[in-house]
PDB file of N, CA and C in Angstrom:
ATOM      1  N   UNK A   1     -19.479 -29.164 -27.294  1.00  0.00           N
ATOM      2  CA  UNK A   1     -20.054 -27.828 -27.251  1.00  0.00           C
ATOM      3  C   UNK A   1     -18.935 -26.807 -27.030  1.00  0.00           C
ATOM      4  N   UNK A   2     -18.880 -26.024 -27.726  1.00  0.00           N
ATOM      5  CA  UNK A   2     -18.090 -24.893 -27.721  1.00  0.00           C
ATOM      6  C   UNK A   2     -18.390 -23.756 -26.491  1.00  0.00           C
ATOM      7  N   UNK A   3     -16.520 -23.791 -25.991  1.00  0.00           N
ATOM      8  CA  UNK A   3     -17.065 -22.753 -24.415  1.00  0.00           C
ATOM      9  C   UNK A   3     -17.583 -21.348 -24.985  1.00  0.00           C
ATOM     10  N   UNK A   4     -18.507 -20.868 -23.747  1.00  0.00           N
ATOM     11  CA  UNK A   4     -19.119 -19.413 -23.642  1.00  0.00           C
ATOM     12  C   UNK A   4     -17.955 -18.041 -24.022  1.00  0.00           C
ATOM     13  N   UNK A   5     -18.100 -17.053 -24.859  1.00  0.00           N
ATOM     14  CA  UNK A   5     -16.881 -16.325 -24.377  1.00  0.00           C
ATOM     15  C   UNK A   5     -16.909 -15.755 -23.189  1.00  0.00           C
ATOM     16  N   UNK A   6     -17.724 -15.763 -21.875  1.00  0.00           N
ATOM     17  CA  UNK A   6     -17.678 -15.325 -21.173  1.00  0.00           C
ATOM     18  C   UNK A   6     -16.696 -16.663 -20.416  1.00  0.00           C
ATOM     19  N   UNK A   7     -17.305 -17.792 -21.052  1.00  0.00           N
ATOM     20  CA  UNK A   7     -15.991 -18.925 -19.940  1.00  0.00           C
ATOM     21  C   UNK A   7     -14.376 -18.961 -20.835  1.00  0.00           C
ATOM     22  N   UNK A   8     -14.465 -18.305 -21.990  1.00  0.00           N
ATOM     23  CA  UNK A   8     -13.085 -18.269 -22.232  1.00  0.00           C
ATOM     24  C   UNK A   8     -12.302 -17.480 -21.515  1.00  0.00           C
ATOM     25  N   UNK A   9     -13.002 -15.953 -21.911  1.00  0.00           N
ATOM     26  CA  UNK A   9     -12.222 -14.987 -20.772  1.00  0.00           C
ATOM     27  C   UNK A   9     -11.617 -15.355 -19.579  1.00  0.00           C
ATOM     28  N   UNK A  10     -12.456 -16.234 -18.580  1.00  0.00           N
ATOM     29  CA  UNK A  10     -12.628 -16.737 -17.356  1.00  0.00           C
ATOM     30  C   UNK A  10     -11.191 -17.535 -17.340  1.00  0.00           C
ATOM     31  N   UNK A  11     -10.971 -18.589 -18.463  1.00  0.00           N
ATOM     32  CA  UNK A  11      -9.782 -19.227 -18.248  1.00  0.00           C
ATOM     33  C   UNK A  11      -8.739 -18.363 -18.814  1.00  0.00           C
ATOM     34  N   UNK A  12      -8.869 -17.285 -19.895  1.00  0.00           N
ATOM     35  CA  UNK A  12      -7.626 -16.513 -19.598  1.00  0.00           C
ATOM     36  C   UNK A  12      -7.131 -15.634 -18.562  1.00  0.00           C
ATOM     37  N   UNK A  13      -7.736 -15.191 -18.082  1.00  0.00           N
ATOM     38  CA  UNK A  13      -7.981 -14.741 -16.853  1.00  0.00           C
ATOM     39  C   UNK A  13      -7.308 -15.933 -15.723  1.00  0.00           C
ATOM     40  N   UNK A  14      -7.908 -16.973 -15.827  1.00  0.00           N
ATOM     41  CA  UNK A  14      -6.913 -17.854 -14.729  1.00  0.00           C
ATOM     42  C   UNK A  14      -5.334 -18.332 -15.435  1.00  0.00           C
ATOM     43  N   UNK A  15      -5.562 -18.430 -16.305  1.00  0.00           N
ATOM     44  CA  UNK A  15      -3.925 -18.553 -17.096  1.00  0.00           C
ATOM     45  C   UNK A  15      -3.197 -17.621 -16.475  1.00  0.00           C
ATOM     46  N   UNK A  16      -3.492 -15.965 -16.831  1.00  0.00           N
ATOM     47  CA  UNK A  16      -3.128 -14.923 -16.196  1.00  0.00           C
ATOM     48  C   UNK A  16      -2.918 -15.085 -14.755  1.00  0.00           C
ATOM     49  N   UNK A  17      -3.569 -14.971 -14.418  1.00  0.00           N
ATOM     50  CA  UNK A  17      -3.284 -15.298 -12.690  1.00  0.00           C
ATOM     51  C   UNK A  17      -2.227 -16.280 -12.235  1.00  0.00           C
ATOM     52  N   UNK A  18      -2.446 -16.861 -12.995  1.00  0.00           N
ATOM     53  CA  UNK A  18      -0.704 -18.040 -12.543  1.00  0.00           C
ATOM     54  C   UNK A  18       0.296 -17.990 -13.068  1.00  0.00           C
ATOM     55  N   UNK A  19       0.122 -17.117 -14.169  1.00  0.00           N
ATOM     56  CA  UNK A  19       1.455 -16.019 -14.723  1.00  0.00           C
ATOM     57  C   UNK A  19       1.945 -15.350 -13.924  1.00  0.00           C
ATOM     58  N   UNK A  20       0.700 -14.408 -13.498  1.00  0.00           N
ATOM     59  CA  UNK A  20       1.305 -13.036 -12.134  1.00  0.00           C
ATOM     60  C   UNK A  20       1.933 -14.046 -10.782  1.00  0.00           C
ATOM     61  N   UNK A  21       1.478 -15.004 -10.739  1.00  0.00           N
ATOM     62  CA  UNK A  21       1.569 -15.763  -8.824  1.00  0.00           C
ATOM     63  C   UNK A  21       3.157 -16.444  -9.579  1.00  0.00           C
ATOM     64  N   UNK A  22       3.340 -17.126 -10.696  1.00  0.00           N
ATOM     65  CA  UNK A  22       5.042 -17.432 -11.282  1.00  0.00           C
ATOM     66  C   UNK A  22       5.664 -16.865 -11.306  1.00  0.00           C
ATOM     67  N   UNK A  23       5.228 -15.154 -11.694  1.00  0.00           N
ATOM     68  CA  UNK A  23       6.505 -14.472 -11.753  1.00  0.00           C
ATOM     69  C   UNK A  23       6.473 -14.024 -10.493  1.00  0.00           C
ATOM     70  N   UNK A  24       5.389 -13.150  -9.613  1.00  0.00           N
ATOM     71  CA  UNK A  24       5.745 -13.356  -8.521  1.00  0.00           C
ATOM     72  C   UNK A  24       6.899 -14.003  -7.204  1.00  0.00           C
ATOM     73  N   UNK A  25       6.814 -15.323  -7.439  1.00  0.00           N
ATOM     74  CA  UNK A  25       7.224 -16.243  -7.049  1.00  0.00           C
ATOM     75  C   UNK A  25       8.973 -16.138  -7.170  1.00  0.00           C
ATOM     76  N   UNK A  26       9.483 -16.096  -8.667  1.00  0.00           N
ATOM     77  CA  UNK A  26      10.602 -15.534  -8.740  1.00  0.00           C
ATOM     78  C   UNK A  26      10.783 -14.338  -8.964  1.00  0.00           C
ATOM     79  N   UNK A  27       9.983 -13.035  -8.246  1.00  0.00           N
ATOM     80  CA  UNK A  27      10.314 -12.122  -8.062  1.00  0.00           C
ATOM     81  C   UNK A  27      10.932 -12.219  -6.615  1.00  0.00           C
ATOM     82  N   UNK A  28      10.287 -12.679  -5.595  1.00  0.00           N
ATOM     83  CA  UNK A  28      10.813 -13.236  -4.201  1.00  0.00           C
ATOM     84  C   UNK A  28      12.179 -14.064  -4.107  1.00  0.00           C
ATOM     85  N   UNK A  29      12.321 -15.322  -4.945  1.00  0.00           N
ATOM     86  CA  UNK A  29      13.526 -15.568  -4.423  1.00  0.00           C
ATOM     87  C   UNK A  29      14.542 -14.738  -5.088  1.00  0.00           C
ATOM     88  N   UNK A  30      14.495 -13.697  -6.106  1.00  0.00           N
ATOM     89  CA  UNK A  30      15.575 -12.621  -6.250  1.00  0.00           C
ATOM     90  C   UNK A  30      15.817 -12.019  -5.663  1.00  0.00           C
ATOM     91  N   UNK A  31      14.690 -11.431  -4.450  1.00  0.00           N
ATOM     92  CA  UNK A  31      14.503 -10.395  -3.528  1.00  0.00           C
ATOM     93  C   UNK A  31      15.474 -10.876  -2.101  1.00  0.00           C
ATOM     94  N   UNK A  32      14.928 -12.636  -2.471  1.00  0.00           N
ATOM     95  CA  UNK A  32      15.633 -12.797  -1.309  1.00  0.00           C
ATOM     96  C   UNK A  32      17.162 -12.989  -1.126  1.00  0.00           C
ATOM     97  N   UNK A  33      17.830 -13.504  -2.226  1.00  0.00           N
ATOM     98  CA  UNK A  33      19.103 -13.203  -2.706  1.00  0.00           C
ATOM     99  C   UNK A  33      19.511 -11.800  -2.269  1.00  0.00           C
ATOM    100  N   UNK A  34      19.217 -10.983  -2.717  1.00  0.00           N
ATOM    101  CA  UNK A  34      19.110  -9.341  -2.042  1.00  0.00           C
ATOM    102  C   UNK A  34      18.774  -9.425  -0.942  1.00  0.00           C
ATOM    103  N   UNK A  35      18.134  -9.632   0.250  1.00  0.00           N
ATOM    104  CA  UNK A  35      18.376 -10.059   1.370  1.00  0.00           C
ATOM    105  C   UNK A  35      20.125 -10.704   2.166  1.00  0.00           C
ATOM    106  N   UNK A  36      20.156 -12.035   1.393  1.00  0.00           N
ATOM    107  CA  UNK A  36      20.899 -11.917   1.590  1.00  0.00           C
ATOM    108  C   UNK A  36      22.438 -11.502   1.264  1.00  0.00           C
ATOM    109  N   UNK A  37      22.326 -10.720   0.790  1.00  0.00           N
ATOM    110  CA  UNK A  37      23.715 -10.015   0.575  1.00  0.00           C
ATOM    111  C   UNK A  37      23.715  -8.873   0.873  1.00  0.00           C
ATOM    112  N   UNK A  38      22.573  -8.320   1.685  1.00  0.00           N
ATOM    113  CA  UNK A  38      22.086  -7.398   2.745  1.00  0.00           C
ATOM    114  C   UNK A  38      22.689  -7.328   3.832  1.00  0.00           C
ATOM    115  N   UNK A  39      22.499  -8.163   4.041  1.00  0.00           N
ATOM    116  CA  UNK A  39      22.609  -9.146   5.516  1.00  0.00           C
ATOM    117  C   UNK A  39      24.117  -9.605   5.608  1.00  0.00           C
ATOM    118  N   UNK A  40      24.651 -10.257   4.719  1.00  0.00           N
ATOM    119  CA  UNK A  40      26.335 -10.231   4.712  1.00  0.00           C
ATOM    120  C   UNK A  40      27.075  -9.375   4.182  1.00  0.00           C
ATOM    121  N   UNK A  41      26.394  -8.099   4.292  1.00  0.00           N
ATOM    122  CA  UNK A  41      27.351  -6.563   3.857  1.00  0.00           C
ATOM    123  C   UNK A  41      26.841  -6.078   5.092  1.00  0.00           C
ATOM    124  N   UNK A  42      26.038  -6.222   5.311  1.00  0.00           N
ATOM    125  CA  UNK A  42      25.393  -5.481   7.119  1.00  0.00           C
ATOM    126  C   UNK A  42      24.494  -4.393   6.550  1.00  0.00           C
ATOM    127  N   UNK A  43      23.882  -4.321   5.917  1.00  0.00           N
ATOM    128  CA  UNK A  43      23.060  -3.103   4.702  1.00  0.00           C
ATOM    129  C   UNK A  43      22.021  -3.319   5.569  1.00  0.00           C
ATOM    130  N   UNK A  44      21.104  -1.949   5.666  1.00  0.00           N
ATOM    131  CA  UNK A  44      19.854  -1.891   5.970  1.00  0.00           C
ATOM    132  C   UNK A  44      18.607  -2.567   5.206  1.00  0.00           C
ATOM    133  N   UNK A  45      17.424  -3.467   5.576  1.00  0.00           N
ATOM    134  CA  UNK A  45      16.776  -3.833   4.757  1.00  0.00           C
ATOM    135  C   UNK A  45      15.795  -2.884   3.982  1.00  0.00           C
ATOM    136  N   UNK A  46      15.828  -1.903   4.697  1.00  0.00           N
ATOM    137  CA  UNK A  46      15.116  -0.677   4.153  1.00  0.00           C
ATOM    138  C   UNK A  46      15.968   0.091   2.908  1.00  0.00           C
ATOM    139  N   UNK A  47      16.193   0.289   2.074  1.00  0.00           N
ATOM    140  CA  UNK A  47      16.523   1.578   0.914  1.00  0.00           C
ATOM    141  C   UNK A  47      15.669   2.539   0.657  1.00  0.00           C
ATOM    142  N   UNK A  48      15.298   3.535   1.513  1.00  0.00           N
ATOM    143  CA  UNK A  48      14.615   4.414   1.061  1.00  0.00           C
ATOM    144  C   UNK A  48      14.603   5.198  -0.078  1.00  0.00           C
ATOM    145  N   UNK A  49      15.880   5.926  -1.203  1.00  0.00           N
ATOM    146  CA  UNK A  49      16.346   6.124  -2.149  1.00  0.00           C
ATOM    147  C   UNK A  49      16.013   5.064  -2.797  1.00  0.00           C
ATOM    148  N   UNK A  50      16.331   4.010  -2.594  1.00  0.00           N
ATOM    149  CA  UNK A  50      15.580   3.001  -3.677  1.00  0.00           C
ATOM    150  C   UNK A  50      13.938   2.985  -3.946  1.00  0.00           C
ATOM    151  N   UNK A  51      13.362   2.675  -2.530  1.00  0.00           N
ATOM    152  CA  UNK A  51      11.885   2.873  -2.807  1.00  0.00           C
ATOM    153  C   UNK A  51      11.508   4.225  -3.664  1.00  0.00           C
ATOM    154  N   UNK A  52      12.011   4.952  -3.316  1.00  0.00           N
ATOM    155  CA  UNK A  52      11.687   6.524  -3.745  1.00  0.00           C
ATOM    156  C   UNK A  52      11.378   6.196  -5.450  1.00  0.00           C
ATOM    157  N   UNK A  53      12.702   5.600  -6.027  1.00  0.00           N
ATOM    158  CA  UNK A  53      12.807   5.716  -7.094  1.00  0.00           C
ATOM    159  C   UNK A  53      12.065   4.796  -7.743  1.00  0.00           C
ATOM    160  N   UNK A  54      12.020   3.483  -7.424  1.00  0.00           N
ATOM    161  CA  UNK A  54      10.953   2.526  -7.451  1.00  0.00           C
ATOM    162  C   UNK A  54       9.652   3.150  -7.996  1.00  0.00           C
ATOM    163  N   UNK A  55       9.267   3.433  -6.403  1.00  0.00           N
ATOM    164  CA  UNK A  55       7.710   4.200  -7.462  1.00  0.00           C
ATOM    165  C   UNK A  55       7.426   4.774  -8.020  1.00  0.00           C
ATOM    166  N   UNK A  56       8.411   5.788  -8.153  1.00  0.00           N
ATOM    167  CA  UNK A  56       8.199   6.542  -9.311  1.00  0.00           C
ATOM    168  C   UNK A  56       8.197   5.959 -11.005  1.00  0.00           C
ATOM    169  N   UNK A  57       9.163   4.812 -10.811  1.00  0.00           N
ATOM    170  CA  UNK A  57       8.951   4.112 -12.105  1.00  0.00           C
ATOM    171  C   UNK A  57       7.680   3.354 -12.286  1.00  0.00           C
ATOM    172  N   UNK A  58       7.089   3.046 -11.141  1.00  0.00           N
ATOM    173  CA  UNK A  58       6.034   2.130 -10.828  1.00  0.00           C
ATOM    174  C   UNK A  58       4.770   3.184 -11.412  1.00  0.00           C
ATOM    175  N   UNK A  59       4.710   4.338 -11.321  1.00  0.00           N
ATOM    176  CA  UNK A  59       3.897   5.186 -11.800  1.00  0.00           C
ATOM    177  C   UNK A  59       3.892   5.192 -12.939  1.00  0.00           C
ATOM    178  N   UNK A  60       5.014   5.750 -13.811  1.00  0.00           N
ATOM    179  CA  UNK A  60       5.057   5.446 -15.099  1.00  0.00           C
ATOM    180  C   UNK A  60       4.925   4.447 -15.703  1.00  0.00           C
ATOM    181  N   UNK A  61       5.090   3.686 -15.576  1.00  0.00           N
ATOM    182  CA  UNK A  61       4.689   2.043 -15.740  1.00  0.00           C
ATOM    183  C   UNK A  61       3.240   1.786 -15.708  1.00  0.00           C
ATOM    184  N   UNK A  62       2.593   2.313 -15.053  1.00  0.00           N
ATOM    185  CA  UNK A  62       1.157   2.295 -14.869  1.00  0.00           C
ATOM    186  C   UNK A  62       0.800   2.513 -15.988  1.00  0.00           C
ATOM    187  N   UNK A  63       0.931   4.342 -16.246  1.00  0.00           N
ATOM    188  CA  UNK A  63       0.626   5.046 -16.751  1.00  0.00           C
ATOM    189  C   UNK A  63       0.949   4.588 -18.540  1.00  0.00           C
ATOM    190  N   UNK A  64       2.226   3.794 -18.498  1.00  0.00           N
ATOM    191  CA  UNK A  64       2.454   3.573 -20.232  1.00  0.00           C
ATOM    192  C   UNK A  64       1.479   2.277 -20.235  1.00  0.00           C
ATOM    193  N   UNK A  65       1.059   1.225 -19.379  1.00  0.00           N
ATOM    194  CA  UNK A  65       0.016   0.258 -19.447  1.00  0.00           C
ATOM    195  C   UNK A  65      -1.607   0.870 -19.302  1.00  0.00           C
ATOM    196  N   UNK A  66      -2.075   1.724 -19.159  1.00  0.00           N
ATOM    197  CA  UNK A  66      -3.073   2.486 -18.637  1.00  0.00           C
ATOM    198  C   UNK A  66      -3.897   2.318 -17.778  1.00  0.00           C
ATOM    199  N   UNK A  67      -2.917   1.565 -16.612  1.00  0.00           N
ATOM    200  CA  UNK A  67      -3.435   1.484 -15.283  1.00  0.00           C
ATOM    201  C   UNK A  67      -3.343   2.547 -14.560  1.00  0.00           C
ATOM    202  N   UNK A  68      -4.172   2.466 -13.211  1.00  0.00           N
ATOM    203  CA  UNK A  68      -4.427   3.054 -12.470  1.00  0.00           C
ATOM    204  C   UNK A  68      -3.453   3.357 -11.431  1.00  0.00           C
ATOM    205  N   UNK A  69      -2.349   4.251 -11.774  1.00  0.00           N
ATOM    206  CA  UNK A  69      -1.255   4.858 -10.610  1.00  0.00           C
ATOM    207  C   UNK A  69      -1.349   4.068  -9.344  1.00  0.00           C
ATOM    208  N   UNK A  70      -2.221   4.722  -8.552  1.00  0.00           N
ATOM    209  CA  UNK A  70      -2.411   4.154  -7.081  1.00  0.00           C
ATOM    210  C   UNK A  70      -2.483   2.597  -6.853  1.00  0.00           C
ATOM    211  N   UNK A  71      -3.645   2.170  -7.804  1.00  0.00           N
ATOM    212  CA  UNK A  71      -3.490   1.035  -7.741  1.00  0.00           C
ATOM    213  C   UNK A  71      -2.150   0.188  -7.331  1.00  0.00           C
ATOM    214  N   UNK A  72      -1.606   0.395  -8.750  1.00  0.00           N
ATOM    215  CA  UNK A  72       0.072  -0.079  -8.965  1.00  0.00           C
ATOM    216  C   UNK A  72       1.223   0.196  -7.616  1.00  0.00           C
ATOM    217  N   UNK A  73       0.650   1.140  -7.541  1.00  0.00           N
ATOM    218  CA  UNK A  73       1.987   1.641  -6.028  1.00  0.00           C
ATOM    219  C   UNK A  73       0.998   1.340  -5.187  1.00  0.00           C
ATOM    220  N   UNK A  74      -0.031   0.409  -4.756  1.00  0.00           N
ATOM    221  CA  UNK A  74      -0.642  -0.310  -3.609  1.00  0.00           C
ATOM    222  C   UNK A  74      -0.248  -1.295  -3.767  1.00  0.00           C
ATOM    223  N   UNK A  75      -0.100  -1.945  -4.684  1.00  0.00           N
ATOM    224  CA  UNK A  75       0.238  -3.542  -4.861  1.00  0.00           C
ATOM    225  C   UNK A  75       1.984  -3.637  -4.724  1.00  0.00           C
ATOM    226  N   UNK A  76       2.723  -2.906  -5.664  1.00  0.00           N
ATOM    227  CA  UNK A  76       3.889  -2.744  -5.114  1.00  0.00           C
ATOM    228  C   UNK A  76       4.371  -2.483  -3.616  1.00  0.00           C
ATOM    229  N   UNK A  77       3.728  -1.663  -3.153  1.00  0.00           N
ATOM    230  CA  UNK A  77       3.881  -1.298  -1.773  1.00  0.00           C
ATOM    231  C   UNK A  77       3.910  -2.457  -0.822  1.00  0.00           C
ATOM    232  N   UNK A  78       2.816  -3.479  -1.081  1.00  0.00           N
ATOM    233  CA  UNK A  78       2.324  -4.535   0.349  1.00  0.00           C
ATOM    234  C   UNK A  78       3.659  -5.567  -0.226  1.00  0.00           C
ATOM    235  N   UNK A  79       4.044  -5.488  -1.790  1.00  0.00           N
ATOM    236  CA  UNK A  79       5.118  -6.563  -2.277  1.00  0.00           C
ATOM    237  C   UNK A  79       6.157  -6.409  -1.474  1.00  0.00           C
ATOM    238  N   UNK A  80       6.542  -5.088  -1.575  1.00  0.00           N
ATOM    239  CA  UNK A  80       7.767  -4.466  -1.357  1.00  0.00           C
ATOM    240  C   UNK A  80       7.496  -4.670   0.680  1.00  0.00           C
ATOM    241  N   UNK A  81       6.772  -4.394   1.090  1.00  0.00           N
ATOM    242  CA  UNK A  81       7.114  -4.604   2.732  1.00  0.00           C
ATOM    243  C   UNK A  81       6.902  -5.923   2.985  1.00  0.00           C
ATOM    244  N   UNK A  82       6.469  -6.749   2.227  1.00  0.00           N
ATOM    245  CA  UNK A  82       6.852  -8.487   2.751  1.00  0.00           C
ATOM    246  C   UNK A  82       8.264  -8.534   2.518  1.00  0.00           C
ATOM    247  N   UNK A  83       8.720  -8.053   1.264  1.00  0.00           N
ATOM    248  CA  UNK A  83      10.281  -8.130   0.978  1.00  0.00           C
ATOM    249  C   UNK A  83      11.131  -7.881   1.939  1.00  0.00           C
ATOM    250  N   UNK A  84      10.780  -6.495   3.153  1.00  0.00           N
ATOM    251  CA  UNK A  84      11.469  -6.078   3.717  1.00  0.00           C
ATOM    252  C   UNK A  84      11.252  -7.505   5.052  1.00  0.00           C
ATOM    253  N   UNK A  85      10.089  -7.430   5.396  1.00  0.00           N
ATOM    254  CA  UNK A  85       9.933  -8.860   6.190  1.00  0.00           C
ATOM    255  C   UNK A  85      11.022  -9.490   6.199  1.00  0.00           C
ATOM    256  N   UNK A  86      10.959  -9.944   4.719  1.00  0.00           N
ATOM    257  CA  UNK A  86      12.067 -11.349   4.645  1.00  0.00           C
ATOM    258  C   UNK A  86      13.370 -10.907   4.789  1.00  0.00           C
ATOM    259  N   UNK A  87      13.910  -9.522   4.350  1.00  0.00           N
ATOM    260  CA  UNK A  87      15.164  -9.209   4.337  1.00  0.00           C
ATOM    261  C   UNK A  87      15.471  -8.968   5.940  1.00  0.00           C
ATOM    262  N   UNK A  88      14.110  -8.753   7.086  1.00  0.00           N
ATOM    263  CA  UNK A  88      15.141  -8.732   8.147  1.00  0.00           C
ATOM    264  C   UNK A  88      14.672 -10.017   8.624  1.00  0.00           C
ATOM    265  N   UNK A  89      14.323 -10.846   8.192  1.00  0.00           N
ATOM    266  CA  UNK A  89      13.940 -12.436   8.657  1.00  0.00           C
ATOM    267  C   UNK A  89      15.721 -13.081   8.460  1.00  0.00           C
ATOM    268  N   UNK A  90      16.390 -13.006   7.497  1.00  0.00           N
ATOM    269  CA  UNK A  90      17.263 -13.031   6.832  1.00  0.00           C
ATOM    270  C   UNK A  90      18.409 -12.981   7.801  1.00  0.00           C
ATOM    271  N   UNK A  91      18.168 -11.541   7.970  1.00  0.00           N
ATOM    272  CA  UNK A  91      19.084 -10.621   9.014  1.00  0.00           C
ATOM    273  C   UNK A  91      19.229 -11.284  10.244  1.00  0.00           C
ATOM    274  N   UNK A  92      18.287 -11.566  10.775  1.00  0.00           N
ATOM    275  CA  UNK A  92      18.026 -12.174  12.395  1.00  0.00           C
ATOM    276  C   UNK A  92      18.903 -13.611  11.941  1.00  0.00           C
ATOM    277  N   UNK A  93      18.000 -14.148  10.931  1.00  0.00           N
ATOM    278  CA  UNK A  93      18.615 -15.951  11.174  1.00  0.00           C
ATOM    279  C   UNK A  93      20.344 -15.396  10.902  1.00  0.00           C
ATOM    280  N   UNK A  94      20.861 -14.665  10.307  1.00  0.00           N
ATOM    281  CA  UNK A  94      22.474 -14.961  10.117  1.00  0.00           C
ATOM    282  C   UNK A  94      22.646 -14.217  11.407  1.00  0.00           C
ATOM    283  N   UNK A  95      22.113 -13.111  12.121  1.00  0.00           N
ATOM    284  CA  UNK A  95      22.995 -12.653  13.472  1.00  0.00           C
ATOM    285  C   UNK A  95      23.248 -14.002  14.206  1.00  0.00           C
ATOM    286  N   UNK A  96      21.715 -14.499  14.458  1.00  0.00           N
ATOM    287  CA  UNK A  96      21.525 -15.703  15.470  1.00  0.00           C
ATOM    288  C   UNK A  96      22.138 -17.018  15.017  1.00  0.00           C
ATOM    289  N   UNK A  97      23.208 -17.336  13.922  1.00  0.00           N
ATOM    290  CA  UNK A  97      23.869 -17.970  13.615  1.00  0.00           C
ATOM    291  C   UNK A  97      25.720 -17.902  14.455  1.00  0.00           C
ATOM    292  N   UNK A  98      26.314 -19.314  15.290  1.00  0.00           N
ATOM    293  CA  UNK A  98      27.319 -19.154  16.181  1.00  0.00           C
ATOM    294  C   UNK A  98      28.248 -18.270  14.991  1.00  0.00           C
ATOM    295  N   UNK A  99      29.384 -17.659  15.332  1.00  0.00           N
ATOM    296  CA  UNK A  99      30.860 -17.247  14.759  1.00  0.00           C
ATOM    297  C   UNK A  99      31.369 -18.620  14.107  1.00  0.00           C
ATOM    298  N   UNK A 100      32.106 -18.509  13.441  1.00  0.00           N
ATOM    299  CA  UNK A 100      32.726 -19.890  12.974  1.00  0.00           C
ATOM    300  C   UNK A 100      34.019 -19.619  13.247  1.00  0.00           C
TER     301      UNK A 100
END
């Protein structure tokens, strides 16, 4: 029996979803690379000039996909402060590491 198109959608839709959670995934360990070389330059995990500029591309980006602005800079936003998480998670484990 041939699936419903309502159950095809359904599995593209989950295809999709483990697209976004893959790239995801190596969006983080890039981030965290950037962490650490944060962290062994002594850099703040915060870039505010960066965020700044960030969303603003994040807007346009929306906007050339014809999503919903806010949306996009909500989801970026909660991405972007786990990032910072990890970048001072990062920070702590190399302070709290002896001198060699």
């Amino acid at each position: 029996m041939e699936a419903s198109p309502l159950q095809s959608h359904r599995e593209e839709i989950d295809a999709l979803d483990e697209q976004i959670v893959t790239l995801l995934a190596r969006r983080f360990a890039v981030t965290r690379e950037v962490g650490r070389l944060k962290a062994l330059h002594q850099l703040n995990a915060v870039d505010a000039e960066r965020e700044r500029q960030q969303a603003l591309r994040y807007e346009a980006l929306a906007g050339r996909h014809g999503l919903n602005p806010a949306l996009v800079a909500q989801l970026f936003r909660r991405i972007i402060d786990e990032v910072v998480l990890d970048h001072r998670a990062i920070q702590s484990a190399m302070d709290a590491r002896p001198a060699a």
